[in-house]
N, C-alpha and C. Protein backbone atom coordinates (compact mmCIF):
# COMPACT_ATOMS: atom_id res chain seq x y z
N UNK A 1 0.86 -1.20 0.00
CA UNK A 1 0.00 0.00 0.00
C UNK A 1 0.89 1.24 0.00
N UNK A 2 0.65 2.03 -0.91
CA UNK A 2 1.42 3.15 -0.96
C UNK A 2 0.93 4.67 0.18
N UNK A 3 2.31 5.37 0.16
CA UNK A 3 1.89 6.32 1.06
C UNK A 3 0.60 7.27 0.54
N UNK A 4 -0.19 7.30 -0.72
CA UNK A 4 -1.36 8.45 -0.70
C UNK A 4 -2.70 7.02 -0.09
N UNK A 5 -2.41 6.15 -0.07
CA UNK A 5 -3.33 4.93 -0.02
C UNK A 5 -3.87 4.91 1.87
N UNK A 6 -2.20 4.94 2.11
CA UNK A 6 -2.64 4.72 3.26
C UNK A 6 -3.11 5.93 4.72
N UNK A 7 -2.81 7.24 3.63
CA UNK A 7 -3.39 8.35 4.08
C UNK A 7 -4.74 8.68 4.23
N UNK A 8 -5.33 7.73 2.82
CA UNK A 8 -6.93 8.01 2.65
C UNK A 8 -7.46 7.38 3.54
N UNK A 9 -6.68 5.67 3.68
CA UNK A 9 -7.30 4.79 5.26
C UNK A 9 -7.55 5.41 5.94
N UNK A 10 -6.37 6.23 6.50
CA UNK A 10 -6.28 6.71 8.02
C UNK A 10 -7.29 8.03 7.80
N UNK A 11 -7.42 8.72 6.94
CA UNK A 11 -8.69 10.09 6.91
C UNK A 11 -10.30 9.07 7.32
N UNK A 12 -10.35 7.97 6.40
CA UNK A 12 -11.32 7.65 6.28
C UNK A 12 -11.65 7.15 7.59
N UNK A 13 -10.85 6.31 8.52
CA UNK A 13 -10.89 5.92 10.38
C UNK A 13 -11.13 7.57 10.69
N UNK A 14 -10.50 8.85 10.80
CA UNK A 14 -10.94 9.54 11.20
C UNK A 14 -12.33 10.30 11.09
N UNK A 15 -12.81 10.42 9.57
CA UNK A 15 -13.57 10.29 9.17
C UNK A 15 -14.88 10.00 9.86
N UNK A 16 -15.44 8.79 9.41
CA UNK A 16 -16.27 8.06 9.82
C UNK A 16 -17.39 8.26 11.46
N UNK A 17 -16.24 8.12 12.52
CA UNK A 17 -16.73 8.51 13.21
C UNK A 17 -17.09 9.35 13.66
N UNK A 18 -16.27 10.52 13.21
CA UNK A 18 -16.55 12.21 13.46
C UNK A 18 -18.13 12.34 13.16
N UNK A 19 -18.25 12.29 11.46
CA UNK A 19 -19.47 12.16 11.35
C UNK A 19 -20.57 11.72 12.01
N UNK A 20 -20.02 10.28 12.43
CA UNK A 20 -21.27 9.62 13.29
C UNK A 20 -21.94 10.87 14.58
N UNK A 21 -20.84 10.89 15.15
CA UNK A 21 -20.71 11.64 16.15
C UNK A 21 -21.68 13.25 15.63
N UNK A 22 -21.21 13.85 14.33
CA UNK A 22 -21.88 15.02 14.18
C UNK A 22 -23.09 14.98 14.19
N UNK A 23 -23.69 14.09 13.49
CA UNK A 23 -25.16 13.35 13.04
C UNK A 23 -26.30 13.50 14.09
N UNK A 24 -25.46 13.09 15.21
CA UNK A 24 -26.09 12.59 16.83
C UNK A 24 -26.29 14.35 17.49
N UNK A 25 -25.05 14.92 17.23
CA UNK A 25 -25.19 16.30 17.92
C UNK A 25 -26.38 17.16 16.91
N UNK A 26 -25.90 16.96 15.56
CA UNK A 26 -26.53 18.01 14.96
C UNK A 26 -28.42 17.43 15.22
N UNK A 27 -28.50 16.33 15.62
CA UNK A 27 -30.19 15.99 15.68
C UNK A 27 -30.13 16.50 17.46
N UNK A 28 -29.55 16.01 18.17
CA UNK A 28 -29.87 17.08 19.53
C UNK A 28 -29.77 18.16 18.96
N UNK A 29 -28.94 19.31 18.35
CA UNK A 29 -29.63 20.69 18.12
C UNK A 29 -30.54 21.17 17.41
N UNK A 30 -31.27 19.94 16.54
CA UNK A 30 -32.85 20.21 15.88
C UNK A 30 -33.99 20.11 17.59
N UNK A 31 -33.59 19.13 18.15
CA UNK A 31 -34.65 19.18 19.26
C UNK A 31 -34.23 20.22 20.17
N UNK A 32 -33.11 20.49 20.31
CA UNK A 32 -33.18 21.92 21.07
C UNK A 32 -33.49 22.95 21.19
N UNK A 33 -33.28 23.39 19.40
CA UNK A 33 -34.20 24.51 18.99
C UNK A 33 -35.74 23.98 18.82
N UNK A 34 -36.16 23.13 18.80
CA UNK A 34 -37.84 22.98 18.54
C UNK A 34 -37.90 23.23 20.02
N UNK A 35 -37.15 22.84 21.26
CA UNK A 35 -37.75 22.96 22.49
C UNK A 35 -37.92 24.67 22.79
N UNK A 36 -37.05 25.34 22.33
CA UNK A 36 -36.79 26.74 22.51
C UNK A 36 -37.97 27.63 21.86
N UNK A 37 -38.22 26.66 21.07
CA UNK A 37 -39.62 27.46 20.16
C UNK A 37 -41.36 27.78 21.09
N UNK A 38 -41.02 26.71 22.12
CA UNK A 38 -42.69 26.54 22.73
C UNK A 38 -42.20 26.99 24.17
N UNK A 39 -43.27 27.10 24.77
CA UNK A 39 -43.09 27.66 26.09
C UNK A 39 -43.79 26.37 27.17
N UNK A 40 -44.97 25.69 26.72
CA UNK A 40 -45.42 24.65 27.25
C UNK A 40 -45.75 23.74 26.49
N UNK A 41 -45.62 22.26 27.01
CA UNK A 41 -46.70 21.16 26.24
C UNK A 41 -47.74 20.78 27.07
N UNK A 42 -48.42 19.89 25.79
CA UNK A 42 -49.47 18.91 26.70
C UNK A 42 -49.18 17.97 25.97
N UNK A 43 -49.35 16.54 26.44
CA UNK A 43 -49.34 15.23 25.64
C UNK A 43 -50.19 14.02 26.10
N UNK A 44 -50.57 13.40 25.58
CA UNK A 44 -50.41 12.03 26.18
C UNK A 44 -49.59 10.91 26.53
N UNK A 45 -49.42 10.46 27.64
CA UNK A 45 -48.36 9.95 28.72
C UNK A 45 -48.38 8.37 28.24
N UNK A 46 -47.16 7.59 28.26
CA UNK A 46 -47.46 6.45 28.62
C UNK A 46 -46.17 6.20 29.07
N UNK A 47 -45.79 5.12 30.62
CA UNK A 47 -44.91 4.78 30.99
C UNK A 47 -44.75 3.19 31.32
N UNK A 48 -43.78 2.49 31.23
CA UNK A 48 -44.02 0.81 31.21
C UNK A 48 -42.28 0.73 32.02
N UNK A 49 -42.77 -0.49 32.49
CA UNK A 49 -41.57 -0.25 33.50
C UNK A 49 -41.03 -1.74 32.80
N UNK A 50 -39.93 -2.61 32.01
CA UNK A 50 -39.52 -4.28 31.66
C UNK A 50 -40.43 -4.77 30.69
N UNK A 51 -40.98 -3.69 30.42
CA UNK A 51 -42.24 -3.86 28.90
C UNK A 51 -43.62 -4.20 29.61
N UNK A 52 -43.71 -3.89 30.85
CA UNK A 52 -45.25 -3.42 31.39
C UNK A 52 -45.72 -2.33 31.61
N UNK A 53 -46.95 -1.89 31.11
CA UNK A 53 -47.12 -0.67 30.99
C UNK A 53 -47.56 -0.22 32.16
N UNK A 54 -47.52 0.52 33.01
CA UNK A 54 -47.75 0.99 34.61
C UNK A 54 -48.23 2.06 34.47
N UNK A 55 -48.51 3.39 33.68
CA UNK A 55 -48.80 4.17 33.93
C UNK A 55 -49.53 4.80 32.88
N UNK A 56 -50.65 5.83 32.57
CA UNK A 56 -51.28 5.89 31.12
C UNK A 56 -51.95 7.05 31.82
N UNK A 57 -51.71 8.60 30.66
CA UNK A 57 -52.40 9.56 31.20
C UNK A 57 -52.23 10.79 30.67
N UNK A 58 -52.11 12.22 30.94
CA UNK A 58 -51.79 13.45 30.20
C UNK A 58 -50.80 14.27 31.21
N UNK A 59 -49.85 14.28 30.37
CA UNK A 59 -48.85 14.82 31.27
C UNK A 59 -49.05 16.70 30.28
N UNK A 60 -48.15 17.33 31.33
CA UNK A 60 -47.73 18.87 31.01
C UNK A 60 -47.05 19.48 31.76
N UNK A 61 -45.71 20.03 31.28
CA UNK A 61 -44.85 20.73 31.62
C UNK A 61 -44.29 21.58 30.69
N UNK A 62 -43.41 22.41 31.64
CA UNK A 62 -43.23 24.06 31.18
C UNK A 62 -41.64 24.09 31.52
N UNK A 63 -41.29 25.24 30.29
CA UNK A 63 -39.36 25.45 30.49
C UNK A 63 -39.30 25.66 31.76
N UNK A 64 -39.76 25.71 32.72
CA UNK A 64 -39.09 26.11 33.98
C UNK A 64 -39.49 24.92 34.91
N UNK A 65 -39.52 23.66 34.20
CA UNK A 65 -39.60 22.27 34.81
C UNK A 65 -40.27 21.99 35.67
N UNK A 66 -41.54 22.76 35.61
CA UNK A 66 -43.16 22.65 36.35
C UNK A 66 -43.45 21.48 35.13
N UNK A 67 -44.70 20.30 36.62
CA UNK A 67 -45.19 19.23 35.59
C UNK A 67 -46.00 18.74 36.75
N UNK A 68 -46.76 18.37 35.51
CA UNK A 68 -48.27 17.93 35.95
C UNK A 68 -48.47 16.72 35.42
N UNK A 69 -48.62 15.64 36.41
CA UNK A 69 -49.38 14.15 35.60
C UNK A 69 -50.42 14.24 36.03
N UNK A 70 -51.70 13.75 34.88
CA UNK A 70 -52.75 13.39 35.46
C UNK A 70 -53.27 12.00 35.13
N UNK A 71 -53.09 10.64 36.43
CA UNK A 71 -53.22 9.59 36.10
C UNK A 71 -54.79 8.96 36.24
N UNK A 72 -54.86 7.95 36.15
CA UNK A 72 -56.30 7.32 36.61
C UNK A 72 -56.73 7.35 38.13
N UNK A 73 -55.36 7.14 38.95
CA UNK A 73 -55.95 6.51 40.65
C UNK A 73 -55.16 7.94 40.89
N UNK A 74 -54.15 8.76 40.50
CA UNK A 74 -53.51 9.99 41.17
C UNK A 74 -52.82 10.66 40.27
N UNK A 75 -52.74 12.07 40.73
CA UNK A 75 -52.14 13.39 40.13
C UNK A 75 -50.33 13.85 40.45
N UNK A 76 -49.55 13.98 39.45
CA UNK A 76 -48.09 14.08 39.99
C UNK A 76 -48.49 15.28 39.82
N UNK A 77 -47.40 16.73 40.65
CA UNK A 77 -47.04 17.65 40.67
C UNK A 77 -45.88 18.51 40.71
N UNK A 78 -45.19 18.88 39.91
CA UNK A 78 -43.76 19.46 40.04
C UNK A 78 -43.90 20.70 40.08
N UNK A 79 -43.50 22.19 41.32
CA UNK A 79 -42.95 23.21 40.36
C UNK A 79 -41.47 23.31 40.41
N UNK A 80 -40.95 22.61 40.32
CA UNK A 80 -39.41 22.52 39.84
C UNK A 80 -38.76 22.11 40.61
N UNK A 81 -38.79 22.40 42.06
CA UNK A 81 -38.45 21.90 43.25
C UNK A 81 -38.89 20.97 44.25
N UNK A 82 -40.09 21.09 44.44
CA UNK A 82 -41.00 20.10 45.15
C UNK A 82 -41.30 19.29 44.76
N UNK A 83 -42.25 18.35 44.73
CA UNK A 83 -43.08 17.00 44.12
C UNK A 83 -43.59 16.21 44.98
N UNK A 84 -45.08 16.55 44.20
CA UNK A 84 -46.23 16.16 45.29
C UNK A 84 -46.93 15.00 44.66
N UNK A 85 -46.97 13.75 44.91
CA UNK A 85 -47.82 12.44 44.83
C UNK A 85 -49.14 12.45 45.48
N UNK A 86 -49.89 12.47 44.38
CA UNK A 86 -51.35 12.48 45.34
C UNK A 86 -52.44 11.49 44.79
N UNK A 87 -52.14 10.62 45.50
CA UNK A 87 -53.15 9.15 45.40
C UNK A 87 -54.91 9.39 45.85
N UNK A 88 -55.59 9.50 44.55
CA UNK A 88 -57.05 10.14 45.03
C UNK A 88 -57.80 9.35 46.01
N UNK A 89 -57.41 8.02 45.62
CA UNK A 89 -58.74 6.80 46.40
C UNK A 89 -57.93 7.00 48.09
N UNK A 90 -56.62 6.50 48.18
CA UNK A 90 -56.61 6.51 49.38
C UNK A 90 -56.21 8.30 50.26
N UNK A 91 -56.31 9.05 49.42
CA UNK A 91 -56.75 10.36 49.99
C UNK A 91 -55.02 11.12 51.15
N UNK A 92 -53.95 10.55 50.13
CA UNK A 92 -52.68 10.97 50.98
C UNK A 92 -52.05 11.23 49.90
N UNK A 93 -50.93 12.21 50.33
CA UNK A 93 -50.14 12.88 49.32
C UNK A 93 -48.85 12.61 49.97
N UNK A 94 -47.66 12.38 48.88
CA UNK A 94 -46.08 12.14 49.45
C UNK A 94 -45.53 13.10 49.03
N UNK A 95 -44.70 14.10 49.58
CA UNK A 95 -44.15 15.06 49.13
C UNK A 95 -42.70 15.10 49.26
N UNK A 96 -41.98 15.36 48.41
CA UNK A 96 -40.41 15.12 48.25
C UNK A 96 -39.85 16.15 47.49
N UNK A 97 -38.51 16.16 47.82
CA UNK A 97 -37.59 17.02 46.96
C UNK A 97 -37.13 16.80 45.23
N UNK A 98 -37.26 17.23 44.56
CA UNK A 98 -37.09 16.88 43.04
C UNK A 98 -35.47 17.04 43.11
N UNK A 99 -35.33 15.55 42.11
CA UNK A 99 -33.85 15.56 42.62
C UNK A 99 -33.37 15.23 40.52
N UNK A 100 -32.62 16.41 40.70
CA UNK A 100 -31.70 16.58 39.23
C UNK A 100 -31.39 15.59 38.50
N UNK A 101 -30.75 14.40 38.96
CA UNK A 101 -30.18 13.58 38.32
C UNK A 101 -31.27 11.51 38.55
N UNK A 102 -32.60 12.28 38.59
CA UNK A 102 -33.01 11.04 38.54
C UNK A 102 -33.93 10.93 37.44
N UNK A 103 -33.49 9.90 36.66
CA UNK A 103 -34.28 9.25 35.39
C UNK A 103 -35.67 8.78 35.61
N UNK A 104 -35.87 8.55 36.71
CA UNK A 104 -37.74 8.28 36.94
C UNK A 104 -38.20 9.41 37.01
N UNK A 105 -37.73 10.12 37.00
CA UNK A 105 -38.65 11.75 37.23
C UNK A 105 -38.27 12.43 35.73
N UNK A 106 -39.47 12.03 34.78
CA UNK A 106 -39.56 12.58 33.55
C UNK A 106 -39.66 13.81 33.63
N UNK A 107 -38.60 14.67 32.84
CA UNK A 107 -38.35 15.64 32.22
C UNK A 107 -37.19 15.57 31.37
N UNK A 108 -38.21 16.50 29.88
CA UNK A 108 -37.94 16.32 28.52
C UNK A 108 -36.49 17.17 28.98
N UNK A 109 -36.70 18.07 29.56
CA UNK A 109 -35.57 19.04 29.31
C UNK A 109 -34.09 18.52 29.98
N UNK A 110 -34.35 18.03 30.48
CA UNK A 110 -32.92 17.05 31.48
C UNK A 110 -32.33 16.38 29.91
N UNK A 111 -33.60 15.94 29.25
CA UNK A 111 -33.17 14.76 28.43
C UNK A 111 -31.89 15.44 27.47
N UNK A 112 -32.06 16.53 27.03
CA UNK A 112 -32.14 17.20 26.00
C UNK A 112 -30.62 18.56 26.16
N UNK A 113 -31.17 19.38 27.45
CA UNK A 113 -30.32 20.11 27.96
C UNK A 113 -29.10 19.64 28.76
N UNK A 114 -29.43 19.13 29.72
CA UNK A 114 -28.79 18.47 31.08
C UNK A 114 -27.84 17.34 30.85
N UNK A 115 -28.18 16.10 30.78
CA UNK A 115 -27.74 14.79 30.47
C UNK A 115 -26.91 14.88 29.41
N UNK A 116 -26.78 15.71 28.22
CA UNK A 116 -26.05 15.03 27.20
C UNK A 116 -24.77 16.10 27.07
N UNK A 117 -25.02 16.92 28.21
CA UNK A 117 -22.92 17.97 28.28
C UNK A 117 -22.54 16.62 29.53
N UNK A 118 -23.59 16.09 30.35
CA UNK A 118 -22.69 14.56 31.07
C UNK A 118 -22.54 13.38 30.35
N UNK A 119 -22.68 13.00 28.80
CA UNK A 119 -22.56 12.11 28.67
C UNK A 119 -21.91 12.23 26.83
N UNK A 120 -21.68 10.73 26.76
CA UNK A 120 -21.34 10.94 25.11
C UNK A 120 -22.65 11.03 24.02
N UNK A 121 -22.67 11.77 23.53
CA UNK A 121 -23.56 11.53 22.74
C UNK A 121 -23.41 11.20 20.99
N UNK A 122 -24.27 10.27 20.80
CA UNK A 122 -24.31 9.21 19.39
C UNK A 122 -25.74 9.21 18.41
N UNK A 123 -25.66 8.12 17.32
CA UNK A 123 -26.90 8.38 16.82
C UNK A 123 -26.63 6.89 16.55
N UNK A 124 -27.92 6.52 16.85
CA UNK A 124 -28.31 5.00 16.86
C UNK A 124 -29.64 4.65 15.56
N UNK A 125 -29.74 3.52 15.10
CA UNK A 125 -30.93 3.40 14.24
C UNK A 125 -31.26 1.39 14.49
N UNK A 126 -32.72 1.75 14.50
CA UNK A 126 -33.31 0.57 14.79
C UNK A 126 -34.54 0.59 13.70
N UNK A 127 -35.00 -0.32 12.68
CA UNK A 127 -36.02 -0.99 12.37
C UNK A 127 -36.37 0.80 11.59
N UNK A 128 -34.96 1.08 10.83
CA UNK A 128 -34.78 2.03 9.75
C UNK A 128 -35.13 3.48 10.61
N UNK A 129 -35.60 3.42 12.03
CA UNK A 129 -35.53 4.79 12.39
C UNK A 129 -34.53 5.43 13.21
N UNK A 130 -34.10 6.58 13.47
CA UNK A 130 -32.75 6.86 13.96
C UNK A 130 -33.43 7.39 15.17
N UNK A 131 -32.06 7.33 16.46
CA UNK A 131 -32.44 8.13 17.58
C UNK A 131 -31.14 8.32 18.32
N UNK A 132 -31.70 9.47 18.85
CA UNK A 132 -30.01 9.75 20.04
C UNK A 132 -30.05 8.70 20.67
N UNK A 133 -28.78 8.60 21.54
CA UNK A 133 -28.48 7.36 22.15
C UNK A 133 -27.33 8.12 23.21
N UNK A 134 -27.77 8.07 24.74
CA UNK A 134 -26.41 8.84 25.33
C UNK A 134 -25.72 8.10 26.51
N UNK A 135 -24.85 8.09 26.58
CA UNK A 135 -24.40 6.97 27.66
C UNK A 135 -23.21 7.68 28.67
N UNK A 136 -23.79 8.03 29.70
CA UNK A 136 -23.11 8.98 30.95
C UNK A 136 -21.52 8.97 30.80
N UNK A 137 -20.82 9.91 31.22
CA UNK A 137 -19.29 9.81 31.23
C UNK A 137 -19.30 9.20 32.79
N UNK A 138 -18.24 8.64 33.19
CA UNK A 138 -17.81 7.91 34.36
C UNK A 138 -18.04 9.17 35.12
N UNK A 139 -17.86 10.10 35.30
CA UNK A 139 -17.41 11.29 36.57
C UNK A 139 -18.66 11.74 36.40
N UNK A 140 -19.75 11.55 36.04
CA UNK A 140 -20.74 12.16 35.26
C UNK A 140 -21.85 12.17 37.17
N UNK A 141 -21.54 10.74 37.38
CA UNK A 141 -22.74 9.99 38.50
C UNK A 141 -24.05 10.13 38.27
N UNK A 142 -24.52 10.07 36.72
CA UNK A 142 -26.14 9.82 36.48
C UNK A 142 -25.93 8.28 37.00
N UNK A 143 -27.73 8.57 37.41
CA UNK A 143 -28.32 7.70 37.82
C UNK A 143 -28.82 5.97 36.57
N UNK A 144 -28.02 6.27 35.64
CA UNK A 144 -28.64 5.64 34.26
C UNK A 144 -27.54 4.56 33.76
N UNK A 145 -27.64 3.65 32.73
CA UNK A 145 -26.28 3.13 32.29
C UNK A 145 -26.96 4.29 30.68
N UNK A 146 -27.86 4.08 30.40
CA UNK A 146 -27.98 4.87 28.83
C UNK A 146 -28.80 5.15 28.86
N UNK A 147 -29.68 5.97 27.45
CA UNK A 147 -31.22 6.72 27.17
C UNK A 147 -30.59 7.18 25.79
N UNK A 148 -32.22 5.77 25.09
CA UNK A 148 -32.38 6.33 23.73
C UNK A 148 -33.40 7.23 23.49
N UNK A 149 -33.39 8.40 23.20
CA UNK A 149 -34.13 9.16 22.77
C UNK A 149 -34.75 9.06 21.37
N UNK A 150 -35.99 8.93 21.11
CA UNK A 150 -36.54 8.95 19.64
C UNK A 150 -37.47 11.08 19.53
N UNK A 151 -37.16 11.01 18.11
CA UNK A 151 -38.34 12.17 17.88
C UNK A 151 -38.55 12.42 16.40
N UNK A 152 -39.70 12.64 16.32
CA UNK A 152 -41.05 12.58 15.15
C UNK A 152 -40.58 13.76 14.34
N UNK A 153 -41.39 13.63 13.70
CA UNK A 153 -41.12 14.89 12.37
C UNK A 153 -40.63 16.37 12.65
N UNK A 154 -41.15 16.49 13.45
CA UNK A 154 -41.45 17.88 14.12
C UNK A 154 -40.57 18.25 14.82
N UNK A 155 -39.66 16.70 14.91
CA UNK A 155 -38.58 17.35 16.63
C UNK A 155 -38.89 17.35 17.84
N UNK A 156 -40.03 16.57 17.85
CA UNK A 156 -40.90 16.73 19.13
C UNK A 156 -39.90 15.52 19.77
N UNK A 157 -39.81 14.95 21.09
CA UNK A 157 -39.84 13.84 21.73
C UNK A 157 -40.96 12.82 21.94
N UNK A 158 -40.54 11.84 21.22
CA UNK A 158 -41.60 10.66 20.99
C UNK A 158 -41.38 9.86 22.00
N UNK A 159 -40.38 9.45 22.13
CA UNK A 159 -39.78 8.03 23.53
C UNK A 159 -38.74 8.36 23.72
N UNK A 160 -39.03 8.11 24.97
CA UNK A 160 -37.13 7.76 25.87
C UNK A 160 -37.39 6.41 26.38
N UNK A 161 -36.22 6.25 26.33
CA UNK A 161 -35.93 4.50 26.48
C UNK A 161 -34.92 4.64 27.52
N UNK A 162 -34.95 4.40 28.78
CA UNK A 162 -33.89 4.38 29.69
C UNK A 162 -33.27 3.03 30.58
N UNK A 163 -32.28 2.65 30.56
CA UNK A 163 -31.91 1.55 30.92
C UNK A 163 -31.15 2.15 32.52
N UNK A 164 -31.17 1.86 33.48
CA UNK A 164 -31.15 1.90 35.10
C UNK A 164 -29.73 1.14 35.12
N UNK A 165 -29.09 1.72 35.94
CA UNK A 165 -27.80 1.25 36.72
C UNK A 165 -27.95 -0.41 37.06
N UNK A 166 -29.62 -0.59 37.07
CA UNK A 166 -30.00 -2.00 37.96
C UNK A 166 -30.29 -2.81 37.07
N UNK A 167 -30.50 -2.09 35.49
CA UNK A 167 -31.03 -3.23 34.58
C UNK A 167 -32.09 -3.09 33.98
N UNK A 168 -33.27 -2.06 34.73
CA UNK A 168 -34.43 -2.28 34.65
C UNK A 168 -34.26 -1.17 33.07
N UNK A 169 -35.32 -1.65 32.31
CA UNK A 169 -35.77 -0.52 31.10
C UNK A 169 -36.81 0.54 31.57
N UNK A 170 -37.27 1.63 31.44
CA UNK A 170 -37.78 2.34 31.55
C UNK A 170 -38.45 3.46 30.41
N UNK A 171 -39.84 3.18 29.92
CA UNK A 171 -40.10 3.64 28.73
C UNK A 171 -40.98 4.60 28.82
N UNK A 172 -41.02 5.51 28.16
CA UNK A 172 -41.59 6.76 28.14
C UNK A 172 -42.38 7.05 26.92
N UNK A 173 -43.30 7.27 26.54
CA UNK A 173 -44.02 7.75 25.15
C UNK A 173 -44.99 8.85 24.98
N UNK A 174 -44.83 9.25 23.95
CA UNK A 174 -45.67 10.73 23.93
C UNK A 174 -46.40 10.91 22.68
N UNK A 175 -47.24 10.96 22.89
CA UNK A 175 -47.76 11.42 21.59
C UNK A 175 -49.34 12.59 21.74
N UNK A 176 -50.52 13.09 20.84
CA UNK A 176 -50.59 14.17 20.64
C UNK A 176 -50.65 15.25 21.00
N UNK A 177 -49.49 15.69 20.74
CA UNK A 177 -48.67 17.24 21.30
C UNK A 177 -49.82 18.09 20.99
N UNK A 178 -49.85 18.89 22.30
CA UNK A 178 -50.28 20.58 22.02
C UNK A 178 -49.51 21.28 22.61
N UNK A 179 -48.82 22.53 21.86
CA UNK A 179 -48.17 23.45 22.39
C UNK A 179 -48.83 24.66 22.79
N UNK A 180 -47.73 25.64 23.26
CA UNK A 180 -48.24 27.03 24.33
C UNK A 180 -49.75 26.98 24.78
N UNK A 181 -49.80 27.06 25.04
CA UNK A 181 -51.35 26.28 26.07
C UNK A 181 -50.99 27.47 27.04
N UNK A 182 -52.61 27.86 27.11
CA UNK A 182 -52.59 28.37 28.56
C UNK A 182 -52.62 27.81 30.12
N UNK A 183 -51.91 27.61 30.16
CA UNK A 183 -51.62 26.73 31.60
C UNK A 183 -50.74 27.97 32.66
N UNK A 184 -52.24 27.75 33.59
CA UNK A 184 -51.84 28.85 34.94
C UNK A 184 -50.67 28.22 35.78
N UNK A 185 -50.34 28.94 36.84
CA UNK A 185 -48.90 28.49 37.87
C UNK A 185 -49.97 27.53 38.47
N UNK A 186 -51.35 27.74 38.55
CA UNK A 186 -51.69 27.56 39.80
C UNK A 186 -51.62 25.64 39.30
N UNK A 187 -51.98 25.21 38.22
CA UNK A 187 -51.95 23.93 37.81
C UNK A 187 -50.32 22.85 38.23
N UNK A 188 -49.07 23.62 38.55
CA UNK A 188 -47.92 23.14 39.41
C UNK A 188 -47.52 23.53 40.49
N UNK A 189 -48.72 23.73 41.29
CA UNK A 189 -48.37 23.25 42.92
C UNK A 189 -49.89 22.56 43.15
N UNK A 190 -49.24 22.23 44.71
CA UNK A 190 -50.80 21.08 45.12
C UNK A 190 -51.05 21.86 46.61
N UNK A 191 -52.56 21.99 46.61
CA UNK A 191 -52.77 22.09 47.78
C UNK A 191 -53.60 21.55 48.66
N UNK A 192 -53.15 20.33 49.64
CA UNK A 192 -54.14 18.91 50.00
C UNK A 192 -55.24 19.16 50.10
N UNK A 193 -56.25 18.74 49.81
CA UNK A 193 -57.95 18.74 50.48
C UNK A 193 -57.69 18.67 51.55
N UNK A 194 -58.91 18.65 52.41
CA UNK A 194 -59.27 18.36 53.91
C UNK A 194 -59.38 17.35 53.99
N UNK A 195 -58.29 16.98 54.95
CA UNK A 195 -58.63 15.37 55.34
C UNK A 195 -57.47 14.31 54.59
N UNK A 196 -56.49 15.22 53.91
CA UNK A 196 -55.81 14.19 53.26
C UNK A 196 -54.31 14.02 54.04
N UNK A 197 -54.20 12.61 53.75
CA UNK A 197 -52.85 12.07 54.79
C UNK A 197 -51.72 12.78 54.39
N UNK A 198 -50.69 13.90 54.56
CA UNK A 198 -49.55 14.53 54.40
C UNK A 198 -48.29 13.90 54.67
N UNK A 199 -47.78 12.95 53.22
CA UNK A 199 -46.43 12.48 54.35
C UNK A 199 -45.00 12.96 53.34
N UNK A 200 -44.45 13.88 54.32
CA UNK A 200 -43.61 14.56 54.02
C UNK A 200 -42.13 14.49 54.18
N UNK A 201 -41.52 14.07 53.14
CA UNK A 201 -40.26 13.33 52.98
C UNK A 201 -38.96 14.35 52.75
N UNK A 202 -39.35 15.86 52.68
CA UNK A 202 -38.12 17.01 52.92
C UNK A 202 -37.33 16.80 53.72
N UNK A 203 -36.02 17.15 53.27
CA UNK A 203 -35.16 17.65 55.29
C UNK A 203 -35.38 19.11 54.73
């Protein structure tokens, strides 16, 4: 192999992956700017925990990482800091600190903003469709081993696919989006009925 031969090899090893690599960033900065474009969503929710589906409902949240589930038996509540569990039938609410780096606590914007300056980010394709794919740096200490991200025409977020330190999969799905919505503050905080059990997990 001559020396222009084995120059093109070695461009083409450099090559290759760069690209891969650009592919993956330049589709996180299509969903970044679509996120920058809206101020709120609404969607429909679905969550399955090892390919069972556990949870089914209308979620909504806002850039400033207020969120609202509304399930069948109870209502989640985020305004960015707090998070209030409120189980209707048995009439008690759990209230806790919202904690940054945990993958059960859906938010798009972690996915998107947050998580991927801690991790490498790639572009993956399955069954001809492509999706981010990010997998934490060691010093990083997410809570995750990876998260494939999928998104639709639009740039929207369709699924996250999250795989747990423990193994477990964790699936997320979304589908029909409405944006800027009037949605008051008052819809991300909770304030118990009378009579409901308060158990409060702050320091």
């Amino acid at each position: 192999m001559n020396k222009f031969s084995k120059s093109f090899v070695f461009l083409l090893l450099l090559i290759v992956p760069l690209n891969a690599q650009n592919n993956g960033n330049e589709l996180l900065q299509a969903v970044q700017k679509k996120y920058r474009s809206y101020n709120n969503m609404t969607a429909e929710f679905k969550q399955s925990l090892n390919g069972k589906s556990n949870l089914t409902g209308i979620i909504q949240f806002t850039k400033e990482g207020k969120l609202r589930l509304e399930l069948k038996n109870s209502t989640i509540i985020s305004d960015g800091k707090n998070l209030w569990n409120y189980n209707k039938s048995q009439k008690k609410v759990v209230i806790s600190t919202v904690s940054p780096d945990d993958p059960s606590f859906f938010s798009p914007e972690k996915f998107i903003f947050g998580y991927p300056s801690k991790s490498a980010v790639s572009l993956g394709k399955e069954d001809g469709q492509e999706f981010l794919v990010l997998v934490p740096n060691k010093q990083s200490n997410l809570d995750f081993k990876n998260a494939k991200i999928w998104v639709n025409k639009e740039n929207l977020i369709s699924r996250i696919l999250v795989e747990t330190l423990s193994g477990a999969l964790m699936d997320f799905q979304l589908t029909n989006f409405r944006l800027n919505q009037n949605l008051p503050d008052a819809k991300f905080t909770f304030i118990p009925p009378e009579g409901t059990n308060i158990i409060d997990l702050r320091k």
